[in-house]
C-alpha atoms as a PDB file:
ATOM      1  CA  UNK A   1       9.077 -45.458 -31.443  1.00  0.00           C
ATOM      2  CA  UNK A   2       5.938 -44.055 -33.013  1.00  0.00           C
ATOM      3  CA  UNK A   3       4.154 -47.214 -31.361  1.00  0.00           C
ATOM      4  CA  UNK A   4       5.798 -46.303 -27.726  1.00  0.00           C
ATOM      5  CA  UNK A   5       4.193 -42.638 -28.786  1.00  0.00           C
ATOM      6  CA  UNK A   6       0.812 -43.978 -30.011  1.00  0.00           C
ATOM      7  CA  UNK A   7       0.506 -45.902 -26.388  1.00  0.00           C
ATOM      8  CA  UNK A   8       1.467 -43.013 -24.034  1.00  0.00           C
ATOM      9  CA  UNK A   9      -0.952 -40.472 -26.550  1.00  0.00           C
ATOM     10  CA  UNK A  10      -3.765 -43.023 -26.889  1.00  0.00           C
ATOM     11  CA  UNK A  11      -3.805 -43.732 -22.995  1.00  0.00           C
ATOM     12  CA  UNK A  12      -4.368 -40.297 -21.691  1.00  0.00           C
ATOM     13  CA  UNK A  13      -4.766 -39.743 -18.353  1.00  0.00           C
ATOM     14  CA  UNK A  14      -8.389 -38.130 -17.487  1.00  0.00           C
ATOM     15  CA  UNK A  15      -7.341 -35.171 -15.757  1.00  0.00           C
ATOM     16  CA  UNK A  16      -9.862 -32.318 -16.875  1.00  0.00           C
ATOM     17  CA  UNK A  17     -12.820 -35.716 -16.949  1.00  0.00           C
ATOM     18  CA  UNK A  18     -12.151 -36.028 -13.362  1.00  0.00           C
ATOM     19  CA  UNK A  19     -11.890 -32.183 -12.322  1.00  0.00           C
ATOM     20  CA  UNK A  20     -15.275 -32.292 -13.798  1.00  0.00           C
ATOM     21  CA  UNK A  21     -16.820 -35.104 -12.378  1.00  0.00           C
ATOM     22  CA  UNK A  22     -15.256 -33.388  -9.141  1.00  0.00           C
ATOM     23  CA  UNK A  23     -17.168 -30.011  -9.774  1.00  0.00           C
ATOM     24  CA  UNK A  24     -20.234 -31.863 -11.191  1.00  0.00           C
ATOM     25  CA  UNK A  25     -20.510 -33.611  -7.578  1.00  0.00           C
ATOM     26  CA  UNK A  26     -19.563 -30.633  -5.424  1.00  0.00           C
ATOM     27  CA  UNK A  27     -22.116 -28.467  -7.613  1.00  0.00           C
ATOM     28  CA  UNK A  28     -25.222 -31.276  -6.755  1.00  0.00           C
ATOM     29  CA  UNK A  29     -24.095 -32.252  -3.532  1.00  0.00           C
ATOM     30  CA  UNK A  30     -22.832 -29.207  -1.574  1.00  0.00           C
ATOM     31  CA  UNK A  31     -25.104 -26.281  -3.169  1.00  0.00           C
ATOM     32  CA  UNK A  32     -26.511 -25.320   0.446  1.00  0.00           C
ATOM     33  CA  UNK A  33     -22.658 -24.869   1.357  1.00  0.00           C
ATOM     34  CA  UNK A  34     -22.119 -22.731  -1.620  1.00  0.00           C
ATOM     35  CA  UNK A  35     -24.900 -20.887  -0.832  1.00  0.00           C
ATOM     36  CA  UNK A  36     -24.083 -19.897   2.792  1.00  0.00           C
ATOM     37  CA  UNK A  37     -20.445 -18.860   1.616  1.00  0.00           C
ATOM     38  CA  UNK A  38     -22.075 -16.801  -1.109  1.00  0.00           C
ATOM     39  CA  UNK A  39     -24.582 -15.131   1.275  1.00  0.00           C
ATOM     40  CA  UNK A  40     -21.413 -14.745   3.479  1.00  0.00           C
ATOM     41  CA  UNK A  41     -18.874 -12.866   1.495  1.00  0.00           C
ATOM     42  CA  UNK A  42     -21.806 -10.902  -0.567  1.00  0.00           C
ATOM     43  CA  UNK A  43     -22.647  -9.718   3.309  1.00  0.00           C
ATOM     44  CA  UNK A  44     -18.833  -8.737   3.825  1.00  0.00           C
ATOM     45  CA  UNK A  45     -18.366  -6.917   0.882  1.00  0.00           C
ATOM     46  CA  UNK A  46     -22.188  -5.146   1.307  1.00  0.00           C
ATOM     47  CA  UNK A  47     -21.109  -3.900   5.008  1.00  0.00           C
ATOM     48  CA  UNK A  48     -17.296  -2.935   3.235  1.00  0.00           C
ATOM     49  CA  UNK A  49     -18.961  -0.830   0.636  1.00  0.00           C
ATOM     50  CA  UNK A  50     -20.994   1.033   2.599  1.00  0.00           C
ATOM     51  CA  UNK A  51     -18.942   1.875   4.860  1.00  0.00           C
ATOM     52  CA  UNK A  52     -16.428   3.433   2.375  1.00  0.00           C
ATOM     53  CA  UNK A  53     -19.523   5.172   0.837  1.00  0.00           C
ATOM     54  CA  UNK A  54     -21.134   6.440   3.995  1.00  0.00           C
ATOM     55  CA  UNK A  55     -18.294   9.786   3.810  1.00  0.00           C
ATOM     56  CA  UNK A  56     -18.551  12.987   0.878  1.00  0.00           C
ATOM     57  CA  UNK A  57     -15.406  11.942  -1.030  1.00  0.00           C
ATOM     58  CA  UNK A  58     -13.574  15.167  -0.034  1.00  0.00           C
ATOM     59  CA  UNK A  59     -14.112  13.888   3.936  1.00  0.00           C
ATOM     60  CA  UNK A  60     -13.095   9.731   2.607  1.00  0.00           C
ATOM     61  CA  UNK A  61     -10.124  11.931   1.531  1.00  0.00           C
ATOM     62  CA  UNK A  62      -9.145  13.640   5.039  1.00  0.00           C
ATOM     63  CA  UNK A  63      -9.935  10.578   6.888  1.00  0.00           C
ATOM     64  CA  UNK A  64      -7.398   8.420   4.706  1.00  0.00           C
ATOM     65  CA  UNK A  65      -5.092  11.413   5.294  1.00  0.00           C
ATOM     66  CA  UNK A  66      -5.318  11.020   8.761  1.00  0.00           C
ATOM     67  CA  UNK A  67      -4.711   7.139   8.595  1.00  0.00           C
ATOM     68  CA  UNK A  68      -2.169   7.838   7.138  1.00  0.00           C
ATOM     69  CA  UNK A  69      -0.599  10.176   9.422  1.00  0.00           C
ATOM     70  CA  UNK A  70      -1.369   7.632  11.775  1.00  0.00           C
ATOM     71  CA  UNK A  71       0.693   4.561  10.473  1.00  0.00           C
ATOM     72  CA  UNK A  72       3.619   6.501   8.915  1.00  0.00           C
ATOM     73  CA  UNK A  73       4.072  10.101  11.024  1.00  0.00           C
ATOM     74  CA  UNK A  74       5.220  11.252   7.186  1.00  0.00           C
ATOM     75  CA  UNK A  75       3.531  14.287   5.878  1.00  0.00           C
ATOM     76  CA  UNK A  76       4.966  13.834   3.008  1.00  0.00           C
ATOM     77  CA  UNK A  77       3.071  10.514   2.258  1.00  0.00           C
ATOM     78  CA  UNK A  78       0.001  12.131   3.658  1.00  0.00           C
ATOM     79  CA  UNK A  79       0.346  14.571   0.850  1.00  0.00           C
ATOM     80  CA  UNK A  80       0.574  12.075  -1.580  1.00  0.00           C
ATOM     81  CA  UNK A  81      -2.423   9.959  -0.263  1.00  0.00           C
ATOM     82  CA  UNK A  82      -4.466  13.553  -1.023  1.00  0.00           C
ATOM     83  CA  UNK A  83      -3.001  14.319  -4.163  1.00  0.00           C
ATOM     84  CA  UNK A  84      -3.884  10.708  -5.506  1.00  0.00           C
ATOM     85  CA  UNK A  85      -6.971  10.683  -4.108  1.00  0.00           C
ATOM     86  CA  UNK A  86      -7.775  13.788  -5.455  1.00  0.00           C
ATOM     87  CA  UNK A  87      -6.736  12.648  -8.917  1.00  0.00           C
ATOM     88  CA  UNK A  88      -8.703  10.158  -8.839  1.00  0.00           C
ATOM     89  CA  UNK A  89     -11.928  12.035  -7.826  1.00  0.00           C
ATOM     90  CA  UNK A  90     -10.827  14.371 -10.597  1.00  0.00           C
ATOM     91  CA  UNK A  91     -10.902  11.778 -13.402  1.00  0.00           C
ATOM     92  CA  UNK A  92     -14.144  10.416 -12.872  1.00  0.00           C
ATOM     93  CA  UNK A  93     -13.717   7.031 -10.661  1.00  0.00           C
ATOM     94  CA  UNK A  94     -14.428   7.623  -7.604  1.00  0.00           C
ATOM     95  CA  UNK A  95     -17.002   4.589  -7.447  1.00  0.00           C
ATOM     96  CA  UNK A  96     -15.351   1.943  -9.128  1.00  0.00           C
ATOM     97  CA  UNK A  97     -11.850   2.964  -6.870  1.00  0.00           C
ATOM     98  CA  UNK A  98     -14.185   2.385  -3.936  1.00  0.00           C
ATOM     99  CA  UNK A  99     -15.823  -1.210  -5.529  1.00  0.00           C
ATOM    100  CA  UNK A 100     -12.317  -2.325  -6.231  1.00  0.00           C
ATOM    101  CA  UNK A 101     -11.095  -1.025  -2.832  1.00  0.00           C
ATOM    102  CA  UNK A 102     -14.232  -3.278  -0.991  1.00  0.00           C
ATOM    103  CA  UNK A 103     -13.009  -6.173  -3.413  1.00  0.00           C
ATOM    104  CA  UNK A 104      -9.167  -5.723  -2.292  1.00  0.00           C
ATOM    105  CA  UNK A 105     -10.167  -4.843   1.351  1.00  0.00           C
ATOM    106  CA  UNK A 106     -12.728  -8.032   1.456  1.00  0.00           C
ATOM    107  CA  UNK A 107      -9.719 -10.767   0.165  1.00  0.00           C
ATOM    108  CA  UNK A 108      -7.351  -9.191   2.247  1.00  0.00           C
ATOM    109  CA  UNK A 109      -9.842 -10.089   5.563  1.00  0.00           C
ATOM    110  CA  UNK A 110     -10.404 -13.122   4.149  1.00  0.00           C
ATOM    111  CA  UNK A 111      -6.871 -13.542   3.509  1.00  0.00           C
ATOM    112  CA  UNK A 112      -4.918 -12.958   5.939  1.00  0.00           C
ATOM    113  CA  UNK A 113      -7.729 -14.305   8.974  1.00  0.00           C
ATOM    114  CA  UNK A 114      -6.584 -18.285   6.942  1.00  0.00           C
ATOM    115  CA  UNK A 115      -2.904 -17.545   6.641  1.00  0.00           C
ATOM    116  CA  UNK A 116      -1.972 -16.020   9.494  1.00  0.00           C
ATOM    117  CA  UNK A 117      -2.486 -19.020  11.383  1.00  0.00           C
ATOM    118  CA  UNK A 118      -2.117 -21.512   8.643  1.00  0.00           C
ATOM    119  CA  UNK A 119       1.626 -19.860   8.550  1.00  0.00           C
ATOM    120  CA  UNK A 120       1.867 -20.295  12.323  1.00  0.00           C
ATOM    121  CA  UNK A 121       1.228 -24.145  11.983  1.00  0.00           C
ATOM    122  CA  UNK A 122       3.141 -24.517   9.461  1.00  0.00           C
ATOM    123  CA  UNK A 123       6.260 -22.912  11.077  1.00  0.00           C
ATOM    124  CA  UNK A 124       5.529 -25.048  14.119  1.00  0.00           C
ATOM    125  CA  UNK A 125       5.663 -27.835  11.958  1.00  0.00           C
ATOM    126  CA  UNK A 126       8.170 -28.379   9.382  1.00  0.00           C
ATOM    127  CA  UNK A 127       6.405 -31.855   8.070  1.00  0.00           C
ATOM    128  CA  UNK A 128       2.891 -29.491   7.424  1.00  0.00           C
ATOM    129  CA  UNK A 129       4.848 -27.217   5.606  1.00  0.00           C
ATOM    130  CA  UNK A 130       6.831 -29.468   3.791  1.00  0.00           C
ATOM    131  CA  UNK A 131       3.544 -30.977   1.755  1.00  0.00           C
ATOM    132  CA  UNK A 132       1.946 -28.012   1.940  1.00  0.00           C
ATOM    133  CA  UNK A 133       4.901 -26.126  -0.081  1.00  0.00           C
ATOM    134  CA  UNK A 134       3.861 -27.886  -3.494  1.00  0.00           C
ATOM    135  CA  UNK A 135      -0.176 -27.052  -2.999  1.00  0.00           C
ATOM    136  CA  UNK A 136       0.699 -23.169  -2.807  1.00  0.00           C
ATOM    137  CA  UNK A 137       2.905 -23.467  -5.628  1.00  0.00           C
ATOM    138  CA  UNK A 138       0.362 -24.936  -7.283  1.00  0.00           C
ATOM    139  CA  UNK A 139      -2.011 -22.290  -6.205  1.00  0.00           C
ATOM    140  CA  UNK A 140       0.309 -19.371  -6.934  1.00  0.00           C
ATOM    141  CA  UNK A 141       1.206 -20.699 -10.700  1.00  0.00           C
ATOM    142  CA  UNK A 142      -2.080 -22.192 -12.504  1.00  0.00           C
ATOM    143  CA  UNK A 143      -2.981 -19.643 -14.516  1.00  0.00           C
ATOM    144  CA  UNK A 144      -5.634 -17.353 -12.580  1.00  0.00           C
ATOM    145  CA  UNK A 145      -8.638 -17.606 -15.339  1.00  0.00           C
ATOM    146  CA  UNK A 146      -8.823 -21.179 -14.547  1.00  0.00           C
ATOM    147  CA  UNK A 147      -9.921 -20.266 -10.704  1.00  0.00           C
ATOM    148  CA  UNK A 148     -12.641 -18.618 -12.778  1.00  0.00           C
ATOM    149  CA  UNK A 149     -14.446 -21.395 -14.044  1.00  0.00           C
ATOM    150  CA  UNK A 150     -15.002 -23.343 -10.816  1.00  0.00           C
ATOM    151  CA  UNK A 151     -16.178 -20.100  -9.334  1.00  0.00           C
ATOM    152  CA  UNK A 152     -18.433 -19.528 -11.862  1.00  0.00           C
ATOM    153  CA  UNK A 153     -20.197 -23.271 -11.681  1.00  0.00           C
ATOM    154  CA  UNK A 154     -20.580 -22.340  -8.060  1.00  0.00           C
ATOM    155  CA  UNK A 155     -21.427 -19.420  -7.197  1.00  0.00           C
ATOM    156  CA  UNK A 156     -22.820 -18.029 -10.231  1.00  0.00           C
ATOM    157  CA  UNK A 157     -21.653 -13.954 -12.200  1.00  0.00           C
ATOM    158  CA  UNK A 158     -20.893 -10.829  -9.440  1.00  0.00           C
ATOM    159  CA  UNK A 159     -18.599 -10.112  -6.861  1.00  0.00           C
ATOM    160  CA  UNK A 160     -18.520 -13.342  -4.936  1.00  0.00           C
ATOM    161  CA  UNK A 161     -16.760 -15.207  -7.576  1.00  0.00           C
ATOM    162  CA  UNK A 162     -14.641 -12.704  -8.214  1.00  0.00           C
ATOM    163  CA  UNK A 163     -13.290 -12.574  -4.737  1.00  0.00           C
ATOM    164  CA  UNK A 164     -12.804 -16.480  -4.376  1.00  0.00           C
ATOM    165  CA  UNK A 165     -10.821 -16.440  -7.443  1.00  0.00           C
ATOM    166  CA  UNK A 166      -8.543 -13.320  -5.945  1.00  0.00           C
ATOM    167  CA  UNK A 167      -8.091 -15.052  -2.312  1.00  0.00           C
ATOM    168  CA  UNK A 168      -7.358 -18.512  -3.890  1.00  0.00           C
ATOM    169  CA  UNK A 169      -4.668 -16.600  -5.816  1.00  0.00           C
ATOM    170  CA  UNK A 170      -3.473 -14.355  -3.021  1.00  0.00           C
ATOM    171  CA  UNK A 171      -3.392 -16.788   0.159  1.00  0.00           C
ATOM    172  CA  UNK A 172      -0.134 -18.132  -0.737  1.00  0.00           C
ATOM    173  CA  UNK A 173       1.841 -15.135   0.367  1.00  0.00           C
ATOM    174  CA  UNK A 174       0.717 -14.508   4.217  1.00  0.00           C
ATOM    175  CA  UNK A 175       1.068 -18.171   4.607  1.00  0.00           C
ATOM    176  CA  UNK A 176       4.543 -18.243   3.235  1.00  0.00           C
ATOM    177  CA  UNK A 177       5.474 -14.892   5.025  1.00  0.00           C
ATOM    178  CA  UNK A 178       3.974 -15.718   8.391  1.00  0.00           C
ATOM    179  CA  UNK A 179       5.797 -19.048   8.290  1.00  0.00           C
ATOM    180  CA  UNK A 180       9.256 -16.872   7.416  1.00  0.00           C
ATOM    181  CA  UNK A 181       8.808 -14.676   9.947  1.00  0.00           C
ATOM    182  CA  UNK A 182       7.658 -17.285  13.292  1.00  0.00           C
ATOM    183  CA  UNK A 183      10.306 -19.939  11.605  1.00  0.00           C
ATOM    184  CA  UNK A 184      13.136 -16.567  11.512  1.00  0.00           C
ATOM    185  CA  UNK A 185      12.468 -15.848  15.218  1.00  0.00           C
ATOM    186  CA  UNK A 186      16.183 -15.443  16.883  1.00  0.00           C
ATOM    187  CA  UNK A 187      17.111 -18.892  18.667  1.00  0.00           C
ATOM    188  CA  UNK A 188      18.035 -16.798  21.692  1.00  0.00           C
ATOM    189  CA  UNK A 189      14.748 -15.035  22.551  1.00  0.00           C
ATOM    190  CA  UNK A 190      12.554 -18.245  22.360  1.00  0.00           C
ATOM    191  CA  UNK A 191      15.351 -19.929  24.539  1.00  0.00           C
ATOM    192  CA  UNK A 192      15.394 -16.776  27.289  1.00  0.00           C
ATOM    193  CA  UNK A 193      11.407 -16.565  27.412  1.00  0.00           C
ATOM    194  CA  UNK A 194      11.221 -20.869  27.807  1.00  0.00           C
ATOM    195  CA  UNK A 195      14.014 -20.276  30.567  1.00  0.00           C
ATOM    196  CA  UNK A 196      12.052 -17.440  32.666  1.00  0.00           C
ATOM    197  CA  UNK A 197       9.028 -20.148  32.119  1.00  0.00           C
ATOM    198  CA  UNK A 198       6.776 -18.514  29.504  1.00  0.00           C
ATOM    199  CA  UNK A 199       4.198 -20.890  28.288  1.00  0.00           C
ATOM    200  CA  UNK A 200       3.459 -21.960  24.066  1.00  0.00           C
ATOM    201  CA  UNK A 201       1.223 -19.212  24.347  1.00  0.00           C
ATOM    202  CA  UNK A 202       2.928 -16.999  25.689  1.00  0.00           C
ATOM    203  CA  UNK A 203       5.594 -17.311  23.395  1.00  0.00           C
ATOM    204  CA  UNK A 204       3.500 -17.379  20.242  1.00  0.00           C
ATOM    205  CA  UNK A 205       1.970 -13.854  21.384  1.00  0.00           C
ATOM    206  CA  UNK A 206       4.621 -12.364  23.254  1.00  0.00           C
ATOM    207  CA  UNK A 207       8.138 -13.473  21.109  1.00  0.00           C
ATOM    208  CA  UNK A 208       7.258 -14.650  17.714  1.00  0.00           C
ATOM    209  CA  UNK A 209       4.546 -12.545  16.810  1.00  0.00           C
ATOM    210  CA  UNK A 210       6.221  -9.850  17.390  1.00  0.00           C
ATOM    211  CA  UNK A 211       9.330 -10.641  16.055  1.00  0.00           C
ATOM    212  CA  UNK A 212       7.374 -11.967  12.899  1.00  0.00           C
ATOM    213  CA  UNK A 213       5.482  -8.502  12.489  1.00  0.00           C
ATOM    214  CA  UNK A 214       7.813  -7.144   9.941  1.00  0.00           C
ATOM    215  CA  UNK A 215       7.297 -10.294   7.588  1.00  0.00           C
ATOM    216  CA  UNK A 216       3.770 -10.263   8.696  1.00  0.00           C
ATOM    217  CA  UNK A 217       2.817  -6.576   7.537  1.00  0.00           C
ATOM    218  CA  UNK A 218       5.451  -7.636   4.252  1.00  0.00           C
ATOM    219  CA  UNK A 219       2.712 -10.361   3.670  1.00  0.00           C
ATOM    220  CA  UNK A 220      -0.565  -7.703   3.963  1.00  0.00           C
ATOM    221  CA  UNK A 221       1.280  -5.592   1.997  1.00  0.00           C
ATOM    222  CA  UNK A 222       1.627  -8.179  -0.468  1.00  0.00           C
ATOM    223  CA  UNK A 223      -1.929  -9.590  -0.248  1.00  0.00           C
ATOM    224  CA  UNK A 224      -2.739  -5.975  -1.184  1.00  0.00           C
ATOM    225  CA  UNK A 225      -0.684  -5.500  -4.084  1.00  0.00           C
ATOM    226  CA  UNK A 226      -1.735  -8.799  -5.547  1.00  0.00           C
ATOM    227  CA  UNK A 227      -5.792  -8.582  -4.750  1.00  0.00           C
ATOM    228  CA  UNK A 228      -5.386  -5.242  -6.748  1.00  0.00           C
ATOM    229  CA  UNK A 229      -3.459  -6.928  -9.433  1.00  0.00           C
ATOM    230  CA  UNK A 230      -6.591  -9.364  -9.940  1.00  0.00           C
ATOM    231  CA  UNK A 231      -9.195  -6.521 -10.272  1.00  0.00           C
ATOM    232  CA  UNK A 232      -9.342  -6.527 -14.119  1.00  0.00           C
ATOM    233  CA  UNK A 233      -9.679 -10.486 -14.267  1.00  0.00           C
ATOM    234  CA  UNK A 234     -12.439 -10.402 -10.968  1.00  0.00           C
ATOM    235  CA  UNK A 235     -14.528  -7.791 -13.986  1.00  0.00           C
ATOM    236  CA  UNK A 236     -14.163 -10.662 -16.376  1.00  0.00           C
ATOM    237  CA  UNK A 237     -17.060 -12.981 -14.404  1.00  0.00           C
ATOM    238  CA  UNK A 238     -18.658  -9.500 -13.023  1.00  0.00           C
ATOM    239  CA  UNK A 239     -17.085  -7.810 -10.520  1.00  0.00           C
ATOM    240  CA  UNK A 240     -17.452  -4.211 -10.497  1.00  0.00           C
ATOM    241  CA  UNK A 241     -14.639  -1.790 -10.135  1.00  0.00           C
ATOM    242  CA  UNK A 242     -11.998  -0.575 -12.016  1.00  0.00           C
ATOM    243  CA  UNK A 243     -11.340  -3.581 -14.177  1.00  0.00           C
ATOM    244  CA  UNK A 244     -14.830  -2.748 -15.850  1.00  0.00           C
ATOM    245  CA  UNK A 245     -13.681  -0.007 -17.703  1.00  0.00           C
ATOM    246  CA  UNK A 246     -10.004  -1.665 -18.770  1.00  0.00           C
ATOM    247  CA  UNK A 247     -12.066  -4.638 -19.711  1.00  0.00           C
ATOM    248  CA  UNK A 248     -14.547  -2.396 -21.699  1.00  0.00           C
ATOM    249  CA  UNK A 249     -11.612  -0.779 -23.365  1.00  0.00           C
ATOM    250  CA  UNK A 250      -9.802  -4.143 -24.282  1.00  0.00           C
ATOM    251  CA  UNK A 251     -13.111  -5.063 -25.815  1.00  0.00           C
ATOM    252  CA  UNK A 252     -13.734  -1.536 -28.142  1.00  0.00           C
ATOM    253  CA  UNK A 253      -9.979  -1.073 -28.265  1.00  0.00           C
ATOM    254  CA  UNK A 254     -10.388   2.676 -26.387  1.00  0.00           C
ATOM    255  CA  UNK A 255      -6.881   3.364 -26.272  1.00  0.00           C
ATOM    256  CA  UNK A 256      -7.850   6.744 -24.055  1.00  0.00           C
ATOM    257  CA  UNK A 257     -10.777   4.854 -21.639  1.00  0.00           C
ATOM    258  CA  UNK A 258      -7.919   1.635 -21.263  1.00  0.00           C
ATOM    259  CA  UNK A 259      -5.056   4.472 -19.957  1.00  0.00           C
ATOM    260  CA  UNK A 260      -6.805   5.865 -17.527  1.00  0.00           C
ATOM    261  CA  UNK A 261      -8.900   3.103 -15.795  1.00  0.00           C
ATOM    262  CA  UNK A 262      -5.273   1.706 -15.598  1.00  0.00           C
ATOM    263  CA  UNK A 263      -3.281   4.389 -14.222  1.00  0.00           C
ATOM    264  CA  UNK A 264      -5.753   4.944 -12.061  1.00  0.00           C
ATOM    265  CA  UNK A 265      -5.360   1.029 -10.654  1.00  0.00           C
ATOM    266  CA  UNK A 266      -1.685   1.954 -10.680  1.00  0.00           C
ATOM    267  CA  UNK A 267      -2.551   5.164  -8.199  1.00  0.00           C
ATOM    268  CA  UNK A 268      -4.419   2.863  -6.096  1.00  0.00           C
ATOM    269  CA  UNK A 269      -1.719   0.829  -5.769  1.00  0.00           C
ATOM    270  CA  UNK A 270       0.753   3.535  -5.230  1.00  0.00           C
ATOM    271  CA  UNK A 271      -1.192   4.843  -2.596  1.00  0.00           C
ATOM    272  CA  UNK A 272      -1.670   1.314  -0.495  1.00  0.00           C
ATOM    273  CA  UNK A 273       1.478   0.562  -0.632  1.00  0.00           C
ATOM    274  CA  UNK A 274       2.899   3.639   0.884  1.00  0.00           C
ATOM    275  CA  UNK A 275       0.382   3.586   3.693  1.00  0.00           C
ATOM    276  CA  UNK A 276       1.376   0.334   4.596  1.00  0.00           C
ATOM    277  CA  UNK A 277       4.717   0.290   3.981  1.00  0.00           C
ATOM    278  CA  UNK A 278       6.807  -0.955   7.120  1.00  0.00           C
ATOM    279  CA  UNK A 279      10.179   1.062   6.237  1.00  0.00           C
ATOM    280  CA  UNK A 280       8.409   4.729   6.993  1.00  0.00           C
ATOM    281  CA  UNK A 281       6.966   3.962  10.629  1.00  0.00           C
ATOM    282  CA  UNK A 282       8.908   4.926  13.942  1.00  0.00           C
END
């Protein structure tokens, strides 16, 4: 037995030599590529920021009142949108909310512009799906600090990094809820819309989209929730934001700078998710 053991241990299969190998070659080979998508995304997130900048806080406040109005016709979530807002303002982090708000609005563009249509092939065809299941399994369980490294040999400390390492983690869920919702569309309407003659197209844009909206806005909603959950990691390679100051307090153990940086995030949160949420809309 403990020769069995010595030949299985002694023979071990070069799995992190050949990830780096991989990374080494990518890194020397494919640095103008790198470059572009670097100079692409810090672009994004440049035109994102200052855009949520360009408003006096107290107006940023009113117009997300307003959106809000807009997507739920609640005043009572309105009023909640303010009074977190305002809470925010009050304690001082106003600036990173917005950096980590670019950061979550940036992945979620990124996001859901892959999976939306990666879902839609994918519920089109079963076989796709079926070997792409084990890849976003893959993507949705390795631990997230590992997408860190990569994205650091790449592309370097900051916000671009940061952001790769959030979409790789997040693009899992608007693939897997697009393909629910075109795969969930009724038998009955796609067989009434091919018998009054409507074209693929048509019925991708006209019956399955539409019937696949609910799981659709379920999977932004998600992408959300999750690209806000990654905030405190993204500060770890040098994203700014609201996962400086957690990160800050984790390293000086400031019990009172760690509690509010992170019921702030949890505001955030509380906030998105009731402006997007599918249940309040009419």
């Amino acid at each position: 037995m403990e020769q069995l053991t010595a030949l299985v241990t002694d023979n071990k299969i070069p799995v992190g030599r050949t990830a780096k190998s991989v990374f080494d070659w990518l890194n020397a080979h494919a640095a103008g590529l790198f470059n572009t998508i670097s100079g692409a995304i810090d672009w994004l997130i440049g035109r994102i920021l200052a855009a949520l900048e360009a408003p006096h806080p107290l107006l940023f406040i009113l117009l997300a009142a307003a959106l809000t109005w807009a997507l739920q016709r609640s005043w009572k979530t309105c009023l909640l949108v303010v009074l977190g807002l305002l809470f925010i303002l009050n304690q001082g982090y106003w600036d990173e909310m917005l950096q980590s708000l670019t950061l979550v609005l940036a992945a979620c563009l990124v996001c859901m512009a892959i999976g939306v249509p990666v879902g839609i092939a994918a519920a089109h065809r079963p076989r796709l799906y079926a070997w792409m299941r084990p890849v976003l399994d893959l993507m949705q369980t390795l631990p997230t600090f590992v997408y860190l490294i990569p994205a650091i040999v790449f592309f370097g400390i900051g916000m671009v990094p940061g952001m790769l390492a959030t979409v790789i983690f997040v693009l899992p869920a608007p693939i897997r809820l697009t393909q629910l919702g075109i795969a969930s569309t009724p038998p009955a309407l796609i067989e009434a819309a091919t018998a009054f003659g409507a074209t693929p197209r048509q019925l991708l844009w006209k019956v399955e989209l539409p019937s696949a909206l609910p799981q659709i806005m379920a999977g932004l909603n998600q992408t959300i929730m999750l690209s806000l959950s990654m905030v405190v990691i993204a500060a770890l390679v040098g994203a700014s934001g609201l996962g400086v100051p957690v990160v800050r307090a984790l390293n000086s153990v400031n019990t009172s700078l760690g509690f509010e940086s992170g019921f702030v995030i949890v505001v955030v949160a509380i906030l998105l998710d009731r402006m997007l949420r599918m249940e309040g809309r009419k």
